[in-house]
Protein backbone atom coordinates (compact mmCIF):
# COMPACT_ATOMS: atom_id res chain seq x y z
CA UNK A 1 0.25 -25.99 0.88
CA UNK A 2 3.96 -26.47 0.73
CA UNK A 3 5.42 -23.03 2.64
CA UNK A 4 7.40 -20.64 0.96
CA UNK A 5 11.04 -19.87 2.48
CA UNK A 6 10.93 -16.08 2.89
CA UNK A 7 13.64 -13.57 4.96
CA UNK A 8 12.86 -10.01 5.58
CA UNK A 9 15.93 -7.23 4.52
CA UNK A 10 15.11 -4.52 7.03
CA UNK A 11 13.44 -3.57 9.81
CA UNK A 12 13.67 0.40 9.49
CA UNK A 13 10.34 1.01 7.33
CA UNK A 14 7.15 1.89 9.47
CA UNK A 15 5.51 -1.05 8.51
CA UNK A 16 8.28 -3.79 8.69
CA UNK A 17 7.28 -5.13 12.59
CA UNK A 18 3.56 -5.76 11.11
CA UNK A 19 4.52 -7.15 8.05
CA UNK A 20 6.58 -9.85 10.16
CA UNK A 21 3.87 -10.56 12.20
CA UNK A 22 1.63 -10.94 9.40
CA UNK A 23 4.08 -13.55 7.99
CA UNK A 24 4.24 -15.28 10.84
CA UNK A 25 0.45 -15.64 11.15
CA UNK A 26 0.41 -18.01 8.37
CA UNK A 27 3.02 -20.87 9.07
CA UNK A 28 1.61 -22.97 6.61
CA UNK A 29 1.85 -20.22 3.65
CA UNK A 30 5.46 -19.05 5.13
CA UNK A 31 8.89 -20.62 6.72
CA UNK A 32 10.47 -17.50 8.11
CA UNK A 33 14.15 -17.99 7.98
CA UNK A 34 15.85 -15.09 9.31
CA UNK A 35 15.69 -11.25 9.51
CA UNK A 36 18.50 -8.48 8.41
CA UNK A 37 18.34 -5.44 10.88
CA UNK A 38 19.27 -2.35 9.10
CA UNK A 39 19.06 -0.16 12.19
CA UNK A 40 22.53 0.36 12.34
CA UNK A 41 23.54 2.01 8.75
CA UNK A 42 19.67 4.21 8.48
CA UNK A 43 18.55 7.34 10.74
CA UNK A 44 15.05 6.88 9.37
CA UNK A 45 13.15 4.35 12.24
CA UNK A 46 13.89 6.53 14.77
CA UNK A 47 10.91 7.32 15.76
CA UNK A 48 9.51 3.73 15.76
CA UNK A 49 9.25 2.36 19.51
CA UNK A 50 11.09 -0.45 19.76
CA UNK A 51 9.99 -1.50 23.06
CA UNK A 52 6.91 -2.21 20.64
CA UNK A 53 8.16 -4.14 18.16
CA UNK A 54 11.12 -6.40 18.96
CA UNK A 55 8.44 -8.90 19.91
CA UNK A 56 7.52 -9.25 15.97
CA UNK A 57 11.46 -10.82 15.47
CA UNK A 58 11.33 -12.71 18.38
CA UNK A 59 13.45 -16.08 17.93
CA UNK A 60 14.32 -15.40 14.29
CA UNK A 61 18.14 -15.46 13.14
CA UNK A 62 19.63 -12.21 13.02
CA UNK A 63 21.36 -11.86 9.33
CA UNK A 64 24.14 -9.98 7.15
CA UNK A 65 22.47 -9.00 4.00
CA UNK A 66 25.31 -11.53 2.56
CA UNK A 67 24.05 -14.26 5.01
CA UNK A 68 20.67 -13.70 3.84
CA UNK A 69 21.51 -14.11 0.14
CA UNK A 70 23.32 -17.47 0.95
CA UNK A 71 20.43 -19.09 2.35
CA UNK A 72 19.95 -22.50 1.26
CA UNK A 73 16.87 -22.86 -0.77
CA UNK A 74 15.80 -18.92 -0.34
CA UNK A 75 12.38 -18.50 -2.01
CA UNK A 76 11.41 -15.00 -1.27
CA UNK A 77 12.11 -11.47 0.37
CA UNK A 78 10.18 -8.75 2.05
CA UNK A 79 11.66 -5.55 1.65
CA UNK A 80 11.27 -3.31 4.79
CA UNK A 81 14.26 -1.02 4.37
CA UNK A 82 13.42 3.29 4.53
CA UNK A 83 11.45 4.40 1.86
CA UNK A 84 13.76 5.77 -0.44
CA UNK A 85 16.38 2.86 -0.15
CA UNK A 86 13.16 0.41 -0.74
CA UNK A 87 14.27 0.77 -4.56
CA UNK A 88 18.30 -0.40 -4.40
CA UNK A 89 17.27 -2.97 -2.32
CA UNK A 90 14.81 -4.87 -4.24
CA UNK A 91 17.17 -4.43 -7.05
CA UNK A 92 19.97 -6.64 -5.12
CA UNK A 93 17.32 -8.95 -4.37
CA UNK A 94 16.48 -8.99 -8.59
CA UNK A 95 20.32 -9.88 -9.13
CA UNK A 96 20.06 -13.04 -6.94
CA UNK A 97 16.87 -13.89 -8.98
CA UNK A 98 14.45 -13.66 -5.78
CA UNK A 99 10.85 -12.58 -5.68
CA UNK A 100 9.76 -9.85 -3.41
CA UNK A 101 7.30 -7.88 -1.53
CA UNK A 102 8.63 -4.56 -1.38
CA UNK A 103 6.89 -1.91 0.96
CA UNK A 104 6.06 1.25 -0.34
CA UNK A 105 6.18 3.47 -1.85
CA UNK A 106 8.75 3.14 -4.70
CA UNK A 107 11.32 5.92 -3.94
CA UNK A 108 10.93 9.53 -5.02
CA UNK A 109 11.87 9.12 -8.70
CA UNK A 110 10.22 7.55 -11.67
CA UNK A 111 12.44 6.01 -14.18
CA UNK A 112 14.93 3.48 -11.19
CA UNK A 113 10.86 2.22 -10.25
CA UNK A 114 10.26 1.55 -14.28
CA UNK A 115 12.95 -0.12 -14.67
CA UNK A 116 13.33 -2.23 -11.77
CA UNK A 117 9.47 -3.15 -12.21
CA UNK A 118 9.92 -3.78 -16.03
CA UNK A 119 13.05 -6.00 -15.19
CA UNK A 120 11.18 -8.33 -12.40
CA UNK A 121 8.37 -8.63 -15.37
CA UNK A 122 10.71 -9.53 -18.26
CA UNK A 123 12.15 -12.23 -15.87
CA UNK A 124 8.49 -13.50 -14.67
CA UNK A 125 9.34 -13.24 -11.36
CA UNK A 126 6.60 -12.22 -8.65
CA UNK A 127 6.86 -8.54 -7.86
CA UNK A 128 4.19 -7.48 -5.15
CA UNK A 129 3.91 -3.80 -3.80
CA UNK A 130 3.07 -3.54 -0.16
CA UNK A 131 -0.11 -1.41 -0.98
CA UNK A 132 -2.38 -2.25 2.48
CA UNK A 133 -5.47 -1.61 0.78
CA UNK A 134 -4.81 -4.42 -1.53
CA UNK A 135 -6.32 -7.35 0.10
CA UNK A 136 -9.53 -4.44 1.63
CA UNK A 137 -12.11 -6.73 0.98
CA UNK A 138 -14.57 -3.67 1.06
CA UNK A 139 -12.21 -2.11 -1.52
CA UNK A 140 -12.17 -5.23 -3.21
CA UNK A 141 -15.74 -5.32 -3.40
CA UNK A 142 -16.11 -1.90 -4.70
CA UNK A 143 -13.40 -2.70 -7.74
CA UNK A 144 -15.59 -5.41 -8.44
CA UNK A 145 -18.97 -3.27 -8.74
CA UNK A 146 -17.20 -1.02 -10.64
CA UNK A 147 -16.63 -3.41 -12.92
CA UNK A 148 -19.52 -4.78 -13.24
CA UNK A 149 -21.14 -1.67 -13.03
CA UNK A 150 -23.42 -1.60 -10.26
CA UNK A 151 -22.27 2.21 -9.31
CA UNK A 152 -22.25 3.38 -12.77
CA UNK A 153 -20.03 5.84 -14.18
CA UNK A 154 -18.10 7.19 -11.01
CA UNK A 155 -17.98 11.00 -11.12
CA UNK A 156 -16.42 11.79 -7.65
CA UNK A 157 -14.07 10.15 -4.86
CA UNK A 158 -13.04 11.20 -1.64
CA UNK A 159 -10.48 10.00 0.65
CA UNK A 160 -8.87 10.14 3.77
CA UNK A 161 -5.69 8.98 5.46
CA UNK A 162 -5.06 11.25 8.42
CA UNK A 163 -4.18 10.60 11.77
CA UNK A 164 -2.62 12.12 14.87
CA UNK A 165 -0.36 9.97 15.80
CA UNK A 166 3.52 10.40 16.09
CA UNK A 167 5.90 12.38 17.87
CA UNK A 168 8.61 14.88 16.87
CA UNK A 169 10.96 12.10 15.76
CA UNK A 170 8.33 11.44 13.19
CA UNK A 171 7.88 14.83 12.21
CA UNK A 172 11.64 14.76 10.96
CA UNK A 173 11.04 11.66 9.53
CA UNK A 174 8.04 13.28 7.12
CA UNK A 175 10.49 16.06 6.73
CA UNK A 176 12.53 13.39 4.66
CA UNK A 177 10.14 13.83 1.60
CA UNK A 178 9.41 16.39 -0.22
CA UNK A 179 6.37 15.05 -1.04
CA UNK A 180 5.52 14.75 3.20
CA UNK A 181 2.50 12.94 4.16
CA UNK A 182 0.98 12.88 0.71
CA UNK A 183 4.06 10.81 -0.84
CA UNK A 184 4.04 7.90 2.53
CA UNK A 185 0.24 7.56 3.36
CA UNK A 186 -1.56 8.86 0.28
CA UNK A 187 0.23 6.27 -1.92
CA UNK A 188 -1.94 3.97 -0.53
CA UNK A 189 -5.20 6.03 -1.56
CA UNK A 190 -3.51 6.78 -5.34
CA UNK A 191 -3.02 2.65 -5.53
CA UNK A 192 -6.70 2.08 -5.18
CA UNK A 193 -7.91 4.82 -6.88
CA UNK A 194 -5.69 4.19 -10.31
CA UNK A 195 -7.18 0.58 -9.90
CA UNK A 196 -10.60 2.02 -10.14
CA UNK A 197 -10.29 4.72 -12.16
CA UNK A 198 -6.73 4.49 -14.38
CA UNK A 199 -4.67 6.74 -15.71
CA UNK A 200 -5.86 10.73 -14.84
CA UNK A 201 -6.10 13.24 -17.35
CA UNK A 202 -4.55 15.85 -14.39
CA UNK A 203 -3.09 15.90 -11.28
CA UNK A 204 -2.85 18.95 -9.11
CA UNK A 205 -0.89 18.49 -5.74
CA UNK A 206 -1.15 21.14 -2.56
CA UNK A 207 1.40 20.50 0.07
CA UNK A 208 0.79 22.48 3.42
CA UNK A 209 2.75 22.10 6.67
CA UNK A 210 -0.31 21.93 9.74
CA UNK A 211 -0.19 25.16 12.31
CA UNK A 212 1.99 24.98 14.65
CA UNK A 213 4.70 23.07 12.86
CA UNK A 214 7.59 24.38 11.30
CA UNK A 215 7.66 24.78 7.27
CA UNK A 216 8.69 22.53 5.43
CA UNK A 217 7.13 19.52 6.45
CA UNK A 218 4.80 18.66 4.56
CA UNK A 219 1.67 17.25 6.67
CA UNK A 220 -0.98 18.93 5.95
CA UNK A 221 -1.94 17.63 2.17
CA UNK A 222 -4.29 17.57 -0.33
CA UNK A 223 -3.97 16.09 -4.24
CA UNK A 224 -6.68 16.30 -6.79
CA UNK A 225 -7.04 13.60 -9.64
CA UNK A 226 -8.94 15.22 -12.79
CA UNK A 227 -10.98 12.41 -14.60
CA UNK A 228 -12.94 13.18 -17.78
CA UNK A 229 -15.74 12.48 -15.37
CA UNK A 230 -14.59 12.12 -12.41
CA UNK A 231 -13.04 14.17 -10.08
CA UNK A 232 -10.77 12.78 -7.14
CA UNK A 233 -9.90 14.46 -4.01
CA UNK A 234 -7.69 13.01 -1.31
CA UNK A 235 -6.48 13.83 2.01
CA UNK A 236 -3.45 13.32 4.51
CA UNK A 237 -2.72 15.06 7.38
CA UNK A 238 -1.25 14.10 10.54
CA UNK A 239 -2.80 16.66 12.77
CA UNK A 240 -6.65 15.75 12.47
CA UNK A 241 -7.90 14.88 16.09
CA UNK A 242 -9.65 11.52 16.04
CA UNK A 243 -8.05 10.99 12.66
CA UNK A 244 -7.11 7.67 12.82
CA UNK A 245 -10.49 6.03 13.23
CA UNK A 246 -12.06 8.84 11.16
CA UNK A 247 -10.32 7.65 7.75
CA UNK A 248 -12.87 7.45 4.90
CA UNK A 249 -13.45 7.04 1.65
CA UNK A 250 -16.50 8.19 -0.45
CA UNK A 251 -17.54 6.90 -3.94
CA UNK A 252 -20.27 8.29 -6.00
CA UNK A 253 -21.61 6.44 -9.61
CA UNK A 254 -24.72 7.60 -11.79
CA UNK A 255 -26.25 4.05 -10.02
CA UNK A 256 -25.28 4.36 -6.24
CA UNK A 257 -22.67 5.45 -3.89
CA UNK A 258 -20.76 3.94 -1.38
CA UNK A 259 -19.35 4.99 2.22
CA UNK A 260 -16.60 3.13 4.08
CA UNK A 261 -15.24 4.68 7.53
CA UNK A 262 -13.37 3.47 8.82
CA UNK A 263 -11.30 2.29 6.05
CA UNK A 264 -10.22 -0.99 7.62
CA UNK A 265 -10.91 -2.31 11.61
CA UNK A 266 -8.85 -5.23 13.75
CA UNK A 267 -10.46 -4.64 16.72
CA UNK A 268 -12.72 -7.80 16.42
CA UNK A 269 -15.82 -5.87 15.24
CA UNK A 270 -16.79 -6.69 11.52
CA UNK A 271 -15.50 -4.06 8.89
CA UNK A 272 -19.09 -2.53 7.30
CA UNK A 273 -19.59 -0.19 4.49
CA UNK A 274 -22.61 1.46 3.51
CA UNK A 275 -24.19 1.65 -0.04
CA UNK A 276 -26.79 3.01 -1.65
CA UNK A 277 -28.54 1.48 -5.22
CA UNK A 278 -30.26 3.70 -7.54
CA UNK A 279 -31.50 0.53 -9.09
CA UNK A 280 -31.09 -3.16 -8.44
CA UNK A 281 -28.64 -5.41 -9.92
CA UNK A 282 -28.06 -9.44 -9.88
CA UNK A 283 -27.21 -9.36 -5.92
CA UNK A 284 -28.93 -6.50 -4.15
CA UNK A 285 -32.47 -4.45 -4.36
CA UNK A 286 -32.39 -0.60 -5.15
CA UNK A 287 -32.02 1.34 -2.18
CA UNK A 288 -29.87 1.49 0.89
CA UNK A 289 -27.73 -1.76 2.36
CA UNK A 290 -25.07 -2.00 5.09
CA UNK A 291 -22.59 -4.34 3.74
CA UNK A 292 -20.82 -6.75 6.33
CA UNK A 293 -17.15 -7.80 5.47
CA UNK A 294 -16.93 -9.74 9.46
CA UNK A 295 -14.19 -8.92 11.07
CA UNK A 296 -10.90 -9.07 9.47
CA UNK A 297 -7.88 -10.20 11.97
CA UNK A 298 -5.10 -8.69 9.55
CA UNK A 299 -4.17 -6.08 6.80
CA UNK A 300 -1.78 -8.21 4.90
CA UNK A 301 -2.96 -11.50 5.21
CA UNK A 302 -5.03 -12.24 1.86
CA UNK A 303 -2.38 -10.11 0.08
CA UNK A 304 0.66 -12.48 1.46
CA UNK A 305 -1.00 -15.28 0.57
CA UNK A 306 -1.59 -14.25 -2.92
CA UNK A 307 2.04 -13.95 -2.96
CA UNK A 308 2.74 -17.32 -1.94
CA UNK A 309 0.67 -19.07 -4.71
CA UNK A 310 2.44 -16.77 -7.14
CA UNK A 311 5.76 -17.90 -5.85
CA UNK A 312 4.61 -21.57 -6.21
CA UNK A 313 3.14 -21.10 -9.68
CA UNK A 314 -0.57 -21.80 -7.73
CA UNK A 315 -2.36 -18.67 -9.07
CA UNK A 316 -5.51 -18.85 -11.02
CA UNK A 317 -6.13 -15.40 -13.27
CA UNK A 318 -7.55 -12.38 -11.28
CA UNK A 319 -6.98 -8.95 -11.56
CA UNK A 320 -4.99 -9.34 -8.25
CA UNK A 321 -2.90 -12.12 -9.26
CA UNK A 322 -1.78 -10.38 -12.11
CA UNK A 323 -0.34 -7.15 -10.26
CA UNK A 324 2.10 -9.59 -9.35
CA UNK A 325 3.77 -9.84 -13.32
CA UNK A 326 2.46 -7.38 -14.81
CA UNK A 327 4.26 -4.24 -14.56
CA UNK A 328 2.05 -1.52 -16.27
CA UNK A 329 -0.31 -1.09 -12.57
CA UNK A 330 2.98 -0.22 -10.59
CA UNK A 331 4.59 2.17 -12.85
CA UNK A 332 1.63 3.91 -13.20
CA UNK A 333 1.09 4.19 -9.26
CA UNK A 334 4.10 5.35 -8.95
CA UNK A 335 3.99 8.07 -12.01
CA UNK A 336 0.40 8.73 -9.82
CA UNK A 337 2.68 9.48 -6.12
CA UNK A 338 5.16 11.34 -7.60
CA UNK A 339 2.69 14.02 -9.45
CA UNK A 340 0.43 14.01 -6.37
CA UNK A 341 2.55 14.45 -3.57
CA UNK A 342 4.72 17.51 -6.02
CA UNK A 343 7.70 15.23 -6.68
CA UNK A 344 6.74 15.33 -10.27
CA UNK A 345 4.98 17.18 -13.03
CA UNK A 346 2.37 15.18 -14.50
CA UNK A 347 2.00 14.36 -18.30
CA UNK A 348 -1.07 13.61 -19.64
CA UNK A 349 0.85 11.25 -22.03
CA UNK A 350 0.61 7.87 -21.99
């Protein structure tokens, strides 16, 4: 496996120290070459604890955004700039032809996403969102029952991504989006569930601020996806004690349900998910099962890699693999975001 010269343009999104250090697990997938902090020209890491997180850059070249570009032999680029910049900067990464993973979610307005996604397709160049339930391999195994229709036909979801972390820093920085909590965490929910459900026929949005806070930020939220069978309701809130480990998501099908909490685990003990079979199938009995994924040591790792055999031309056909070209997933997720998290008015039309 021949690795894939990659930089990283920003360190200012939430997620941009663990997306290094994920990169830099896998030295024979990735040849880090350099990092360009953004610190100085964004207000919206301050809340991120450096102290923390300097140690995910350590010994990389420190780079201009021009210096970056000029890089001998640059393959790739992952995009950790503040959420709604995310969008401008993976297009100046399209105009010097480079592939990218871009964090999420993609801005706060439809058509710039659309057309940046559409442009990185009709140039076949590998285009990967920084969804972290992507490379879930309970998730992944529930998109593949789906499919295959061990649960039958799904008529309810729930899901969870709360937590009580964060400080008031962070509380400005939710403040920054209209949509709140609902348009940075529960983009991560809407990616999944679009993947198993598709396109919804309705999309209702309810953005609260918790007690105690002051209005207008939204972190108290709640966004309903109308199936014609299926009804989807999901949760983020960043006042919900115990929230953290208590994320969950809940599918029921006309042949069996399935539990996950929580929704992912690095601590060392294996990820599990429990599911029940009204009848039995090719792999499992009817009845209840406790599924064992073993223990995972990273959220981005499979996804990353994926990325890398793109890059390299390496992929065989998957319904992963082809989130990477195809554009019609990502615009949809992002129609999805917008509607749920009230950024938006949804359209039923396709």
């Amino acid at each position: 496996m021949r690795p894939v010269r990659i930089a990283q343009l920003g360190v200012s999104h939430e997620h941009a120290a663990g997306k290094m250090r994920s990169l830099r697990l896998r030295p024979d997938a990735f040849e880090v070459v350099g990092v360009v902090d953004d610190r100085a020209t964004t207000k919206a890491a301050n809340y991120i604890h450096w102290d923390k997180e300097e140690s995910a850059y350590e010994g990389l070249p420190r780079l201009t955004e021009e210096a970056m570009f000029a890089i001998p032999g640059l393959e790739a680029v992952a995009v950790e700039v503040p959420n709604l910049e995310l969008v401008s900067a993976a297009q100046r990464c399209l105009a010097h032809r480079l592939p990218i993973h871009v964090d999420k979610p993609g801005g706060d307005a439809l058509a710039p996403f659309v057309q940046l996604r559409r442009d990185y397709e009709a140039q076949r160049l590998p285009f990967q969102m920084g969804y972290m339930f992507r490379g879930n391999p309970a998730m992944r195994w529930i998109l593949d029952a789906a499919r295959r229709g061990w649960l039958g036909e799904i008529f309810e979801v729930q899901a969870s991504m709360s937590h009580n972390y964060g400080n008031e820093s962070y509380d400005d920085y939710i403040g920054n989006f209209h949509g709140g909590l609902m348009f940075n965490l529960g983009c991560h929910l809407v990616d999944f569930v679009v993947s198993l459900l598709g396109r919804p026929s309705d999309v209702f949005p309810f953005l609260k601020t918790a007690p105690g806070d002051r209005p207008g930020i939204h972190n108290n939220c709640v966004a309903i996806l109308d199936y014609p069978a299926a009804t989807v309701t999901l949760r983020a809130c960043s006042r919900e004690v115990g929230g953290l480990e208590r994320r969950r998501l809940k599918i029921c099908g006309t042949k069996g349900s399935v539990e996950l909490c929580p929704l992912e685990r690095y601590d060392g003990t294996p990820l599990q998910m429990s599911l029940v079979l009204r009848e039995g199938n090719e792999e499992r009995e009817a009845g209840a099962h406790t599924l064992d994924f073993g223990s995972v040591r990273d959220r981005y790792e499979d996804q990353l890699l994926e990325f890398a055999r793109s890059i390299r031309g390496e992929t065989a056909a998957s319904a992963s693999a082809d989130l990477l070209l195809d554009s019609r997933h990502d615009c949809l997720v992002q129609e999805v975001i917008l509607a749920a998290s009230g950024c938006a008015h949804w359209t039923n039309a396709k």
